[in-house]
Protein backbone atom coordinates (compact mmCIF):
# COMPACT_ATOMS: atom_id res chain seq x y z
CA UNK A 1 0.00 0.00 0.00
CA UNK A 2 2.73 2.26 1.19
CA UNK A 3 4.89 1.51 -2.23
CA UNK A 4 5.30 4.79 -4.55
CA UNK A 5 6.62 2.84 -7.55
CA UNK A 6 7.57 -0.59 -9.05
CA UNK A 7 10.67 0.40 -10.72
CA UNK A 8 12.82 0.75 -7.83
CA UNK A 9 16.34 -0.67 -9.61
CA UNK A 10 18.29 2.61 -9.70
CA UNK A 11 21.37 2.97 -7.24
CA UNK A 12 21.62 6.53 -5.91
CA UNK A 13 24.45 8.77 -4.07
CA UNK A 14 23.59 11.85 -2.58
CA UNK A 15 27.33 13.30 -1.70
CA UNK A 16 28.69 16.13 -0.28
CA UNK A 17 25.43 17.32 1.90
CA UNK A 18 25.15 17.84 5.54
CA UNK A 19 22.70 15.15 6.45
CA UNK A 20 20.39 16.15 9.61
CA UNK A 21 18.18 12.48 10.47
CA UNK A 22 16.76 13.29 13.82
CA UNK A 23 18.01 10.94 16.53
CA UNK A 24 20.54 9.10 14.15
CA UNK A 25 22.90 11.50 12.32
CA UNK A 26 24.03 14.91 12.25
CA UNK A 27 26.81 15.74 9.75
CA UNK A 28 28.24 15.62 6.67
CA UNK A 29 27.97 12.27 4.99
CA UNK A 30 26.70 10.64 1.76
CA UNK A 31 23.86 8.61 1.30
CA UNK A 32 23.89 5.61 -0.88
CA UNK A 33 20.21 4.53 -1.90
CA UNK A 34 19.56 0.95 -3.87
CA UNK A 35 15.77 -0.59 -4.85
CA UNK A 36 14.36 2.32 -3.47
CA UNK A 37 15.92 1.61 0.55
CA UNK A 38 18.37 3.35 2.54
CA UNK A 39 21.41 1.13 2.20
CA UNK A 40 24.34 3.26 4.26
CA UNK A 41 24.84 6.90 5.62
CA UNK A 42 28.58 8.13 5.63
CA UNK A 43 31.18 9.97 4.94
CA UNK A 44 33.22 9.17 2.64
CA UNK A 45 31.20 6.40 0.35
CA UNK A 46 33.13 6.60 -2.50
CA UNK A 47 34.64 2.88 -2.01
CA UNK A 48 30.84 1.38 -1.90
CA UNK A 49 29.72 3.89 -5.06
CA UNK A 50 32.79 3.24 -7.12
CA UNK A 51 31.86 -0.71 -6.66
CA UNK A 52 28.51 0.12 -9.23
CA UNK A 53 29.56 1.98 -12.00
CA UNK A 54 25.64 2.64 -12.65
CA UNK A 55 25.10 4.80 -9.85
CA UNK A 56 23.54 7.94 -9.91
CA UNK A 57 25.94 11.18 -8.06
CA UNK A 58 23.43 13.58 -7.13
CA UNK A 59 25.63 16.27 -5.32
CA UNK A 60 24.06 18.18 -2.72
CA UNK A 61 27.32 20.41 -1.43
CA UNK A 62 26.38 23.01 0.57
CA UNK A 63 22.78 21.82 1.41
CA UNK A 64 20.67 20.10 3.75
CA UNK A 65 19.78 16.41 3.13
CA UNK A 66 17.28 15.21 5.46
CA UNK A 67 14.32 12.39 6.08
CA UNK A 68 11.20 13.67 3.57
CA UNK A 69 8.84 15.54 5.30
CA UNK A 70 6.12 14.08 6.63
CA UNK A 71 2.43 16.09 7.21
CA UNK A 72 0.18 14.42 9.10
CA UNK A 73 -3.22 17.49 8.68
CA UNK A 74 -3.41 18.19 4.72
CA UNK A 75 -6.42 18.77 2.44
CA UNK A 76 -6.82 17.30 -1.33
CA UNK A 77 -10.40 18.32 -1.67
CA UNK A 78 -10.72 14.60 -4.05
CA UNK A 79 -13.38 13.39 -4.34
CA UNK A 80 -15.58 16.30 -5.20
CA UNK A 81 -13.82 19.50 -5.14
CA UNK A 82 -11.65 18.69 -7.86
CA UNK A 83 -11.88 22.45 -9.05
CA UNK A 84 -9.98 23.52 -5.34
CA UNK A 85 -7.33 20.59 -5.58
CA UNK A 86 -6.62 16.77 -6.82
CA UNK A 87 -4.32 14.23 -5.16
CA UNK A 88 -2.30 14.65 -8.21
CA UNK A 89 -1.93 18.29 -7.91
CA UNK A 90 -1.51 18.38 -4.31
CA UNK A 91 1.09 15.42 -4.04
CA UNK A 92 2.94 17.27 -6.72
CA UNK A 93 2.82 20.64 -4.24
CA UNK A 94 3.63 18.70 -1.42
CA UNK A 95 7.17 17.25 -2.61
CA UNK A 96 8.07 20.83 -3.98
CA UNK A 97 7.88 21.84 0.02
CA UNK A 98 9.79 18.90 0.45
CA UNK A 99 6.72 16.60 2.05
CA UNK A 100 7.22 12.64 0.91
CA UNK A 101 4.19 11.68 3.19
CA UNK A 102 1.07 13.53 3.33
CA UNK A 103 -1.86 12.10 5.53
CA UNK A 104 -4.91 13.40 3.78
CA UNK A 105 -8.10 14.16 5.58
CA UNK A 106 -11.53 13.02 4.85
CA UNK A 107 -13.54 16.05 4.50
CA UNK A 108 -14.43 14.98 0.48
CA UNK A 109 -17.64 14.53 -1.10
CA UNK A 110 -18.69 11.96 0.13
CA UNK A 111 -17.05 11.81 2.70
CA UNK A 112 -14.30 9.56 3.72
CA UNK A 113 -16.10 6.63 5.74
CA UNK A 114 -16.19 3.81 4.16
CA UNK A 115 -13.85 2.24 2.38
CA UNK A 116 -14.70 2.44 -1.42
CA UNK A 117 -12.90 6.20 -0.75
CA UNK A 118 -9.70 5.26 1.15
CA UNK A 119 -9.12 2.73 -1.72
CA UNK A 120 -9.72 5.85 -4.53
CA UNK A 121 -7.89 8.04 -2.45
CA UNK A 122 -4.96 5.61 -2.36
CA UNK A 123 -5.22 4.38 -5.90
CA UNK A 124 -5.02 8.25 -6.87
CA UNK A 125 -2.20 8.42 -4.83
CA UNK A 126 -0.11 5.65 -6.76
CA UNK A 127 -1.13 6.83 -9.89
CA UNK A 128 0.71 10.38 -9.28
CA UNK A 129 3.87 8.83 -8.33
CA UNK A 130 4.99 11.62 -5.88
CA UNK A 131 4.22 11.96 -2.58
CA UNK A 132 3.02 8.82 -0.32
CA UNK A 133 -0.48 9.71 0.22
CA UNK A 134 -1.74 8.11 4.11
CA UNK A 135 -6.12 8.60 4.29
CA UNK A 136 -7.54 9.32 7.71
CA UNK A 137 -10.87 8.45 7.95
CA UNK A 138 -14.33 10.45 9.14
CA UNK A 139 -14.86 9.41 12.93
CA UNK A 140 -18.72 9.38 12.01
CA UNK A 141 -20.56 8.98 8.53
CA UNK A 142 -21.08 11.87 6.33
CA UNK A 143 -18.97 13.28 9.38
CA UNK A 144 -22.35 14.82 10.94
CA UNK A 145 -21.13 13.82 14.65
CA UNK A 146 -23.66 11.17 15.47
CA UNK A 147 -23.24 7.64 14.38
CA UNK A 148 -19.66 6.13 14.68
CA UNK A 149 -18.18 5.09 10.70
CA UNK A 150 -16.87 1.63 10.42
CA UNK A 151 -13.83 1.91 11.98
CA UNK A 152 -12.80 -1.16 11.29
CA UNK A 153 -13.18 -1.32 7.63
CA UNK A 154 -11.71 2.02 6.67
CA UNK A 155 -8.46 0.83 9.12
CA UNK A 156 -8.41 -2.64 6.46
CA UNK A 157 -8.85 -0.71 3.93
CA UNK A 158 -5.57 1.60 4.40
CA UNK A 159 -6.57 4.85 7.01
CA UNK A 160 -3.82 5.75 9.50
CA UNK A 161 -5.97 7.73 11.82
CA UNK A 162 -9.79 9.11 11.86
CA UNK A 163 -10.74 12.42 12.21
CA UNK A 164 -13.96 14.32 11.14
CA UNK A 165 -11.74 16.77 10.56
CA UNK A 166 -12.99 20.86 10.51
CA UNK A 167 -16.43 19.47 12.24
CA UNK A 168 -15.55 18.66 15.37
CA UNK A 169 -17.48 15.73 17.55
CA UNK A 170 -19.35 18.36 19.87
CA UNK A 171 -21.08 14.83 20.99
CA UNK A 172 -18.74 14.19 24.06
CA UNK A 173 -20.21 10.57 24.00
CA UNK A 174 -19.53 10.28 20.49
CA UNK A 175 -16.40 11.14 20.87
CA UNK A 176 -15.58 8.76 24.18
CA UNK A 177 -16.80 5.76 22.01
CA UNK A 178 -14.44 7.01 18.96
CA UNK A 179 -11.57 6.68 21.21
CA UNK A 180 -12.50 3.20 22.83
CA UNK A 181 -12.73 1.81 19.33
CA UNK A 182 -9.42 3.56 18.03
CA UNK A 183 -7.75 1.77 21.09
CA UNK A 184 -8.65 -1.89 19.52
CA UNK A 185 -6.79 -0.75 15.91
CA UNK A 186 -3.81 0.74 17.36
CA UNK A 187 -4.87 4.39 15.67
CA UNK A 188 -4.79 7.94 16.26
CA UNK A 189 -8.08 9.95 16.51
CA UNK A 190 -7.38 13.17 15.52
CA UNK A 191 -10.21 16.32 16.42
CA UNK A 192 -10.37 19.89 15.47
CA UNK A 193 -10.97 22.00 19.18
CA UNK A 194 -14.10 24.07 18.44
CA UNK A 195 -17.02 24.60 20.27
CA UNK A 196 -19.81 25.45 17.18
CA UNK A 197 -21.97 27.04 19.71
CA UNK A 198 -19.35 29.55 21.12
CA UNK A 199 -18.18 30.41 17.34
CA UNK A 200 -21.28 31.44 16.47
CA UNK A 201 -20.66 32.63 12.88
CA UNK A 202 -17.54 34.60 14.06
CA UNK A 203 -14.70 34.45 11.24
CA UNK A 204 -11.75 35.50 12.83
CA UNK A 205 -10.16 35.86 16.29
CA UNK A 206 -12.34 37.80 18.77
CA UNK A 207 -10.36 41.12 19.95
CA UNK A 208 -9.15 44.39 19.54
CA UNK A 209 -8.88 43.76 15.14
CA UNK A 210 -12.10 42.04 15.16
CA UNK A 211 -13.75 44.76 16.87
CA UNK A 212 -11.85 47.84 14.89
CA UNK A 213 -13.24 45.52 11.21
CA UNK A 214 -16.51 45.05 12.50
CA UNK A 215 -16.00 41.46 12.14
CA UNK A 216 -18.04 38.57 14.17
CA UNK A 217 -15.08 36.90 16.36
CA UNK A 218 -13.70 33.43 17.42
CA UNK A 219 -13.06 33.71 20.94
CA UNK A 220 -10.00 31.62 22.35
CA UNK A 221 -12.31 29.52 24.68
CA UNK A 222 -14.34 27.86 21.98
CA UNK A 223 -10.98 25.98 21.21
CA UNK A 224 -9.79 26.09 24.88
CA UNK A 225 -12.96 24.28 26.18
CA UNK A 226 -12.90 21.58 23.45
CA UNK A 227 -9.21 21.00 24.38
CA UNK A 228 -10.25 20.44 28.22
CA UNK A 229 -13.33 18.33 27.06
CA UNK A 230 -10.67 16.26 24.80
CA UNK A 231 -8.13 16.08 27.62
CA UNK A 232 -10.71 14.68 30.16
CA UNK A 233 -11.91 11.97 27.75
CA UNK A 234 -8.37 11.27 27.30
CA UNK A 235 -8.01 10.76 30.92
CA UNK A 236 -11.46 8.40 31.11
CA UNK A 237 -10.47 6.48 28.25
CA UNK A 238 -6.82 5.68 28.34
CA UNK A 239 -6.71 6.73 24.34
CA UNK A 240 -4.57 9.20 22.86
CA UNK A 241 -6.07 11.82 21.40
CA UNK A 242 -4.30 14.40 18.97
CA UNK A 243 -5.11 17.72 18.67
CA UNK A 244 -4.74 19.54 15.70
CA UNK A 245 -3.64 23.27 14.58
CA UNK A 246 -3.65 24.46 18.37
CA UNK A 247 -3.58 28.31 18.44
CA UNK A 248 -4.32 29.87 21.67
CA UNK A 249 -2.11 30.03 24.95
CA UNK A 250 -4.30 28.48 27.09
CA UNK A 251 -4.53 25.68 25.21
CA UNK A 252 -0.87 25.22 24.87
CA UNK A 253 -1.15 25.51 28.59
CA UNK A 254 -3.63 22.88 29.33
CA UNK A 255 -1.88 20.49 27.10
CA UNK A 256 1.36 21.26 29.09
CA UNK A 257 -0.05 20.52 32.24
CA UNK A 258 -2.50 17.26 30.78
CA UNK A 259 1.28 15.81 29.42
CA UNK A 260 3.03 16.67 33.28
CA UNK A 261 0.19 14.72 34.80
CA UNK A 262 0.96 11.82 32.06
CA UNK A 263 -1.97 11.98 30.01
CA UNK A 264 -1.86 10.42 26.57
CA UNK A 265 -2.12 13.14 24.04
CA UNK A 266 -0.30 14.94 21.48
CA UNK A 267 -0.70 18.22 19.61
CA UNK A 268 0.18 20.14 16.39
CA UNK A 269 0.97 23.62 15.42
CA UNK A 270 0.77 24.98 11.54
CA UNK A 271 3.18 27.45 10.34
CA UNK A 272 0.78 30.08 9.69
CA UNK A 273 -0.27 30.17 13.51
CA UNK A 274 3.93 30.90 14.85
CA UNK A 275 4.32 33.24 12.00
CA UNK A 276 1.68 35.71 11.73
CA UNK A 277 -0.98 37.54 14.27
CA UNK A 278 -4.46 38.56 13.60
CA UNK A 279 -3.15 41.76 12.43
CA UNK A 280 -2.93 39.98 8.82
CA UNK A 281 -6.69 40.15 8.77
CA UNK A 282 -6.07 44.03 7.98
CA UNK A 283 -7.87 44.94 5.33
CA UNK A 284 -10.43 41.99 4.98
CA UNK A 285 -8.00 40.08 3.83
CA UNK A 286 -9.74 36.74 2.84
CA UNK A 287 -6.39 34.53 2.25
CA UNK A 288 -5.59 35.46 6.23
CA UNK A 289 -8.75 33.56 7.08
CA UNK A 290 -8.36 30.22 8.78
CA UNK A 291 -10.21 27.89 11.75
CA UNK A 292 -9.02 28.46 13.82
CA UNK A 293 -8.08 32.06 13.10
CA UNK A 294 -4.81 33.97 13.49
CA UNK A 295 -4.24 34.93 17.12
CA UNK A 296 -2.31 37.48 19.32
CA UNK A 297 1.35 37.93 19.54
CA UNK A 298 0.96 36.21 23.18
CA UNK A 299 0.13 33.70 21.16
CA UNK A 300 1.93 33.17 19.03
CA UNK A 301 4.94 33.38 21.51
CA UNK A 302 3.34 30.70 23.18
CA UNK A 303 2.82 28.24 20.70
CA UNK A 304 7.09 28.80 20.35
CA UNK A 305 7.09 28.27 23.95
CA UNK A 306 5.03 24.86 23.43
CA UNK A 307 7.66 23.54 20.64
CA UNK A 308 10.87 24.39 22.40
CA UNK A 309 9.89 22.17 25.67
CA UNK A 310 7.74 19.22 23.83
CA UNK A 311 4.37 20.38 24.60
CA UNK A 312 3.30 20.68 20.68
CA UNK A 313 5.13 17.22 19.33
CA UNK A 314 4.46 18.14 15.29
CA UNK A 315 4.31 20.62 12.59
CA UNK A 316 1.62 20.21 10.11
CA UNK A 317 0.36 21.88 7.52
CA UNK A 318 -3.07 22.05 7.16
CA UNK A 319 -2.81 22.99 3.62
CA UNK A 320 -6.41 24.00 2.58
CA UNK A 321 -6.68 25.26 -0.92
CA UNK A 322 -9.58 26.91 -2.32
CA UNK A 323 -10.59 28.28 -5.86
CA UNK A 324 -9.42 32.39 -6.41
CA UNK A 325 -12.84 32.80 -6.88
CA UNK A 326 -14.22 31.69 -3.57
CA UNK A 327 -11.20 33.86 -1.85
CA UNK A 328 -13.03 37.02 -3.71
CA UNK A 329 -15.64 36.29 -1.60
CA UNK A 330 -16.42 39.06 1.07
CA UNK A 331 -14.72 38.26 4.40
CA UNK A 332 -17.47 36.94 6.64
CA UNK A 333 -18.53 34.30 3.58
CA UNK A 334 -15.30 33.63 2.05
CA UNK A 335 -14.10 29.80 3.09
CA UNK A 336 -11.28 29.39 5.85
CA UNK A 337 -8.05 27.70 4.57
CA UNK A 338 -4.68 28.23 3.20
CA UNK A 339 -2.53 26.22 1.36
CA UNK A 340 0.48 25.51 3.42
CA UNK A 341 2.92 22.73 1.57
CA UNK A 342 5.46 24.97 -0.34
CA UNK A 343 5.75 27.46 2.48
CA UNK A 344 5.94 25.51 5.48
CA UNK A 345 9.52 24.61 5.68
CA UNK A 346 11.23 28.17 5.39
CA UNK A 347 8.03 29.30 8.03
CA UNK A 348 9.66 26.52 10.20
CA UNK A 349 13.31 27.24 8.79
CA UNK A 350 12.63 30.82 10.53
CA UNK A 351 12.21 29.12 14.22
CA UNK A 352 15.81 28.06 13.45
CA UNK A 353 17.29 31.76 12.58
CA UNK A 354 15.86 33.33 15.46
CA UNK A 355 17.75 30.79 17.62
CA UNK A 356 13.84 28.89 18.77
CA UNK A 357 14.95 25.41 17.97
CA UNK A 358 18.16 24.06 16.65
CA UNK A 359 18.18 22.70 13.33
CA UNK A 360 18.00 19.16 14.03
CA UNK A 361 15.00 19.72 16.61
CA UNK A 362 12.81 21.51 13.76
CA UNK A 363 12.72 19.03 10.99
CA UNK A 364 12.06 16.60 14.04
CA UNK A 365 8.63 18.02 14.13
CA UNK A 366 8.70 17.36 10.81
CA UNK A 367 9.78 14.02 10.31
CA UNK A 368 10.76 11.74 12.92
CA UNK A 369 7.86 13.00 15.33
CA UNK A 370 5.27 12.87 13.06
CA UNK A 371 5.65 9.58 11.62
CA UNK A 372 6.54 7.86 14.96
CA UNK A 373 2.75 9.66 15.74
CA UNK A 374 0.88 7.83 13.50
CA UNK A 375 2.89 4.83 13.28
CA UNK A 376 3.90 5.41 9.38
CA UNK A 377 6.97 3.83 7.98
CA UNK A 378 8.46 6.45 7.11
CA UNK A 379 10.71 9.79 8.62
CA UNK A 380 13.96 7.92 9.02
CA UNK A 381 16.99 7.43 6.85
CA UNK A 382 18.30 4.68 8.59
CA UNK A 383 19.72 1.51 6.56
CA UNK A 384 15.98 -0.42 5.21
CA UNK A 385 14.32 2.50 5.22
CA UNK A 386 12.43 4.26 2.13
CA UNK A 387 14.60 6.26 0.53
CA UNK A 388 12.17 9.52 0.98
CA UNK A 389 14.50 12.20 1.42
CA UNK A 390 14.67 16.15 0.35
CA UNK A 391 17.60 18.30 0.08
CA UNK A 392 17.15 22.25 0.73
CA UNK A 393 19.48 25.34 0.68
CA UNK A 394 19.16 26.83 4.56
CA UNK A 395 20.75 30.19 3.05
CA UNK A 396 18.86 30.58 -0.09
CA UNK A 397 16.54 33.69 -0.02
CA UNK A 398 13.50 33.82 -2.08
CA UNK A 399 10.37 35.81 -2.27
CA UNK A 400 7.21 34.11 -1.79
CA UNK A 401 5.07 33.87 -5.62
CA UNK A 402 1.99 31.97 -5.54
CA UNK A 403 1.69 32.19 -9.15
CA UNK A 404 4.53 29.86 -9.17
CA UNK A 405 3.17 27.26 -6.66
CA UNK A 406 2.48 23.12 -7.80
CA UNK A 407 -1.03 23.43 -5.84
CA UNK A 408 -4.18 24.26 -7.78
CA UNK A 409 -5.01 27.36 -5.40
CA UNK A 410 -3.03 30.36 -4.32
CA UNK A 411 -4.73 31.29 -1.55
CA UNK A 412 -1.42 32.24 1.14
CA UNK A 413 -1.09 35.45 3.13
CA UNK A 414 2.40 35.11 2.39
CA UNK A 415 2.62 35.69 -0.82
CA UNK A 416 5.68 38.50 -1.74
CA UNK A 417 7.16 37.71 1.70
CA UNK A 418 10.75 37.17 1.39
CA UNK A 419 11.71 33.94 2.84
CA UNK A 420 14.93 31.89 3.65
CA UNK A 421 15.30 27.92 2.45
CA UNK A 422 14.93 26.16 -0.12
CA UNK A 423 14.26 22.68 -1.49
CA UNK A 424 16.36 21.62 -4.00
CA UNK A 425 15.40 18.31 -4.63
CA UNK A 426 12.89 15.48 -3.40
CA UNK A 427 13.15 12.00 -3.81
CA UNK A 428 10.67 9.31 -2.60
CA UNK A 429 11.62 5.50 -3.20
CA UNK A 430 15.30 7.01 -4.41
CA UNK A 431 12.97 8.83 -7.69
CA UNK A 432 13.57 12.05 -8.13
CA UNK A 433 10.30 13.55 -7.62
CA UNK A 434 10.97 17.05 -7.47
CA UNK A 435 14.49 18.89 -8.86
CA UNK A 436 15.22 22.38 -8.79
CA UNK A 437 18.78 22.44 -8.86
């Protein structure tokens, strides 16, 4: 299921890089890649490579060489939205941010829950040859929060986690019963923190912005009392739950003190919620909308605060694309979402300049960390592994064009930011996917 390609015969060398696999190495070395595995990491290979004169020197001096990416909160809007995104077009934007494994969520029409969709959502994925593409499955059918989906079958059939994803189970009962049968597969249940009755409509963070704009706001509790509700069931049940795109103190707080007291959950960040404030919004600007929305600067500082010491364990995208058209929209009906794939790694490359994390501990929330989450075999470059690697310049500058991006949409609030890394290549089963040398 997990194979991107049946012609896996090529032997590969990636030389001269500095390669940065969380955990295992952190230096320069080469990386020699046969059938599509990981066969040795080190510096020098040249006695191994000159043994095949076949092989393939890709040289990556100067540059970054590191596990592929792996996202485990993305949108490919197939089946049914093909006009916002396909799997094809999104695997292809995912690899040119670097991403080899992208866990797509079920909020299609229909609706992920059964398994007639995981199987076209990973027969798509095969058929694009580019990134790995992992289905989570709707918690409940048609995701409407009431009746569990067949767990079971959409697990057999090939989903790594469930999640209804943007609707979140407001039925707390629902939800406890979601977890107790996650526990008997071994998966993740994944749940966006909103309480639908304390949004109300609003469409971007309740404050000081939303008030000047005359805006309907999102206050920080209707996330922070989902996040309590989902710690508590947590607690009851035993089951890990995962919480996705957290973006308020408080609930970077509360997850922080559920973890001290050795409860089993884990929690995500997006790039777009340690980058930018509300203040984005300025203007009615529609590609600043998300759910949940842009924050405060207290924030924002505290979601940092929550990735240096291990409270948030991953970085995910939540890449959400939408047609220009929709975008146009005015700002209260306009959709939420932004694509995220080609952007997220400088976003996270930042953390790294400004001294937040080292290196080595960012594309940990990137790689290692996420896979190790939701048990995929992938995020390593240990000998065996999948040879799903990308290669970036840390000191190349560019300016963000969304004209230019792989995705079908171009809806980004960062678009002419100026921005530092860059992938150069990505390769997933030692095929080169991606090359912009």
């Amino acid at each position: 299921m997990h194979e991107a390609s049946s012609n896996l015969t090529q032997t590969v060398c990636i030389q001269g890089g500095t390669v940065i696999d969380p955990g295992h190495v952190n230096g320069r070395a080469d990386v020699l890649i046969q059938n599509g595995k990981i066969v040795e990491v080190g510096f020098p290979l040249t006695h191994s490579v000159n043994q095949d004169a076949a092989v393939t020197i890709l040289d990556a001096t100067g540059w970054i060489v590191a596990p592929g990416l792996v996202d485990l909160h993305c949108h490919l809007r197939e089946p049914g939205f093909e006009y916002k995104e396909t799997i094809e077009t999104g695997s292809a934007s995912a690899v040119a941010g670097g991403f080899t494994s992208i866990c797509c969520m079920p909020n299609t029409q229909p609706v992920n829950d059964n398994a007639a969709i995981t199987q076209f959502m990973l027969t798509k994925g095969q058929q694009a040859r580019k990134a790995r593409v992992f289905p989570i499955g709707a918690i409940t059918k048609n995701s409407d929060g009431e009746e569990l989906a067949n767990i079971g079958e959409l697990v057999e059939a090939g989903c790594v986690a469930i999640s209804d994803d943007g609707r979140p189970v407001m039925n707390s009962l629902v939800m406890r019963r979601a977890l107790e049968y996650a526990k008997a597969f071994g998966i993740p249940v994944v749940d966006h923190c909103e309480d639908l009755h304390l949004t109300d409509g609003g469409c971007m963070n309740e404050g000081v912005v939303s008030t000047e704009l005359g805006m309907p706001g999102i206050p920080d509790a209707s996330e922070e009392v989902m996040v309590a509700r989902n710690l508590a069931l947590a607690e009851l049940t035993g089951v890990t739950v995962h919480l996705a795109h957290l973006s308020t103190a408080r609930s970077v707080e509360l997850v922080r003190h559920a973890k001290a007291q050795g409860l089993p959950v884990s929690a995500e960040v997006c790039p777009h919620h340690f980058s930018i404030t509300e203040e984005a919004v300025r203007g009615y600007k529609a590609n600043a909308k998300m759910n949940p929305p842009l924050r405060t600067n207290e924030d924002v500082q505290a979601l940092k605060q929550g990735l240096i010491d291990g409270t948030i364990d991953v970085i995910a995208t939540d890449h959400a694309p939408h047609a220009l058209q929709e975008k146009q929209l005015e700002f209260d009906t306009a959709p939420f979402g932004i694509v995220g794939f080609e952007t997220a790694l400088p976003l996270t490359l930042r953390l790294v300049q400004d001294g937040i994390l080292s290196l080595e501990q960012a594309l940990d929330k990137l790689t290692r960390a996420p896979a190790q989450l939701f048990h995929l075999p992938v995020g390593s470059l240990t000998p065996g592994s999948f040879a799903d690697l990308v290669v970036f310049d840390p000191e190349e500058e560019w300016v963000v064009d969304p004209e230019q991006f792989h995705s079908k949409s171009r809806n980004t609030p960062f678009g002419g930011m100026t921005v530092k890394g860059k992938v150069k290549m990505t390769l997933v089963d030692g095929r080169l996917v991606y090359d912009a040398r």
